[in-house]
Protein backbone atom coordinates (compact mmCIF):
# COMPACT_ATOMS: atom_id res chain seq x y z
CA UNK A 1 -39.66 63.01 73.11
CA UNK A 2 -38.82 61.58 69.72
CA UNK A 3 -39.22 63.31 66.54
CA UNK A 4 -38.78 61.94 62.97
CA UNK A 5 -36.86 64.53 60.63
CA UNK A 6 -37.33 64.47 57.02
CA UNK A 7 -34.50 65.54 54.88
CA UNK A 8 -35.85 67.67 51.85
CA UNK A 9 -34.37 68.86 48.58
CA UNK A 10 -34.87 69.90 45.39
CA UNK A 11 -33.48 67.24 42.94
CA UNK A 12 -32.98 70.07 40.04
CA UNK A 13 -31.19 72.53 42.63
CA UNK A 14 -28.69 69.96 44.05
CA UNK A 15 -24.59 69.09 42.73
CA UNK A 16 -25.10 67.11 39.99
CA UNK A 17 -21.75 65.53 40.96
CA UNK A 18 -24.01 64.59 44.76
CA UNK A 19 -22.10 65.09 47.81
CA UNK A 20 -18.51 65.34 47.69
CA UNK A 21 -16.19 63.63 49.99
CA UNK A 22 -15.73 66.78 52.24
CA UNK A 23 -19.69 66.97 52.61
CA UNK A 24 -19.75 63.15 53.35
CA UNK A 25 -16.79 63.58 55.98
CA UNK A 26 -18.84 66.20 57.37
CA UNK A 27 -22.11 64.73 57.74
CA UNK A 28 -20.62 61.50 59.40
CA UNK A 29 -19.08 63.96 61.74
CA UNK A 30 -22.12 64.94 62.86
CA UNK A 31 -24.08 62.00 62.69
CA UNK A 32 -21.31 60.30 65.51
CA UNK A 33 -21.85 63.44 67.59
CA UNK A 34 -25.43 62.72 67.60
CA UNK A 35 -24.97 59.48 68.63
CA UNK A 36 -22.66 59.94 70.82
CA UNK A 37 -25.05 62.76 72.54
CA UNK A 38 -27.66 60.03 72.50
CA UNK A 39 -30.01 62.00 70.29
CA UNK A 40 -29.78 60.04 66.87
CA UNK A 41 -31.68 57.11 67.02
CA UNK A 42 -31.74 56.05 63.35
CA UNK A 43 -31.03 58.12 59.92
CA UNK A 44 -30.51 56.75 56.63
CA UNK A 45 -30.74 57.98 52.63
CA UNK A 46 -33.08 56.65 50.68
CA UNK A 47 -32.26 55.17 47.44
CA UNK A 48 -33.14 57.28 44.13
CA UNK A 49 -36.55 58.37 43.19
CA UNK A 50 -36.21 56.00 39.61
CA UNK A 51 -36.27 53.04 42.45
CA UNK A 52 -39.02 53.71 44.07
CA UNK A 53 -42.76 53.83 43.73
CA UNK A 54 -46.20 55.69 44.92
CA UNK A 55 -48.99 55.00 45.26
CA UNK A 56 -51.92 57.62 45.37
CA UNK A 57 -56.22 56.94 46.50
CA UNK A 58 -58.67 59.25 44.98
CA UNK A 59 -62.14 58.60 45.34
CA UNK A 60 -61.53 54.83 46.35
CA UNK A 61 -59.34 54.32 43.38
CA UNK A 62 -55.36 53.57 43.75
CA UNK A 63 -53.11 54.75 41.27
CA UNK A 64 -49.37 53.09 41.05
CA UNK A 65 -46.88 54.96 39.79
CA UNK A 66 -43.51 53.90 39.54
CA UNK A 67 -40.16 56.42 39.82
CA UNK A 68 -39.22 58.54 38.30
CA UNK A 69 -41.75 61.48 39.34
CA UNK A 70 -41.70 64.14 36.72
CA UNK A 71 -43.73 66.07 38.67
CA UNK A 72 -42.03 66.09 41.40
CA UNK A 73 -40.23 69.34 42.50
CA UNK A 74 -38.70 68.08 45.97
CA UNK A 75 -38.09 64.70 47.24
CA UNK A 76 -37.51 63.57 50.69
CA UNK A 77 -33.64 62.04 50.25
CA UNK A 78 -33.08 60.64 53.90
CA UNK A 79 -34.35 60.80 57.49
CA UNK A 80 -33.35 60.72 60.95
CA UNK A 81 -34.98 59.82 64.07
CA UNK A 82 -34.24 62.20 67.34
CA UNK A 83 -34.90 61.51 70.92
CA UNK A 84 -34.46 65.09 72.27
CA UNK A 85 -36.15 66.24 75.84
CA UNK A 86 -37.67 69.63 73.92
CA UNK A 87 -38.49 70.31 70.52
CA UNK A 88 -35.99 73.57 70.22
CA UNK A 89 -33.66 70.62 71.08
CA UNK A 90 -34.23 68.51 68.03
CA UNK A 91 -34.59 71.63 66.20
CA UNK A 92 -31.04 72.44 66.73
CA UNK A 93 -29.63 68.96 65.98
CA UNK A 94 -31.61 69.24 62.70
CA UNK A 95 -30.09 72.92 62.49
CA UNK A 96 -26.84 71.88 62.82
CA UNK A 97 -26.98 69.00 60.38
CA UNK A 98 -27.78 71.02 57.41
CA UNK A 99 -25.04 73.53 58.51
CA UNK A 100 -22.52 71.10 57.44
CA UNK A 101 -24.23 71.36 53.51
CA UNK A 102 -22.50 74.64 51.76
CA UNK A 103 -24.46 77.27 49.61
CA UNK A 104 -24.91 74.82 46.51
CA UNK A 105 -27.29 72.78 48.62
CA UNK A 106 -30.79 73.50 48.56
CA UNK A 107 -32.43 71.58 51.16
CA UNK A 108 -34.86 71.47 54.03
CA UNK A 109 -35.63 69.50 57.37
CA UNK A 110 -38.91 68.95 58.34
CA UNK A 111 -39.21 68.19 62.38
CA UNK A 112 -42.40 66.48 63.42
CA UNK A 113 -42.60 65.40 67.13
CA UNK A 114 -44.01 61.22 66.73
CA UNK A 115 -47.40 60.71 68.11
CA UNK A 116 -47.87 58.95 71.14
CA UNK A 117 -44.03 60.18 72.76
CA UNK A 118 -43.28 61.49 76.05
């Protein structure tokens, strides 16, 4: 089964100094276990929210906004794709990614199992 796992977080309850070397040490850590388990498919960070855009239908109408969001109060910063044999599996993986972030991170992974997946 593969699952797509958005990264979460709060951009006004993060480091404003971003991760630190130890954190991005750590995370690579666990990203080439992942691999190496075969249950990482693809992950990445996405750029800042001042880069990007949205764009929102209501009623037939589009709306394009482009970044920043002052509205928003959490932003999805990366994403990895899993390819786990049980959901509690890629729940752990996701689990034991954000273990690696310490108390001053406030963040969230959102596991959804892809449509259409054995």
């Amino acid at each position: 089964m593969r699952y797509l796992a958005l990264i979460r977080l709060d951009p006004a309850r993060m480091p404003e100094e971003g991760p630190g070397d130890d954190l991005i040490a750590k995370v690579n850590e666990i990203i080439e276990e992942m691999t190496k388990a075969g249950v990482l498919l693809d992950t990445a960070g996405l750029r800042p929210v001042e880069e990007g855009t949205r764009i929102r239908q209501a009623g037939g109408v589009q709306t394009v906004v482009d970044g920043p969001y002052t509205e928003s109060k959490e932003i999805i910063g990366g994403y990895m794709v899993l390819q786990t044999r049980s959901p509690e599996e890629a729940t752990e993986w996701a689990s034991r990614f954000l273990r690696v972030h310490g108390p001053e991170w406030d963040i969230e992974v959102e596991v959804r199992q892809l449509d259409g997946q054995n």
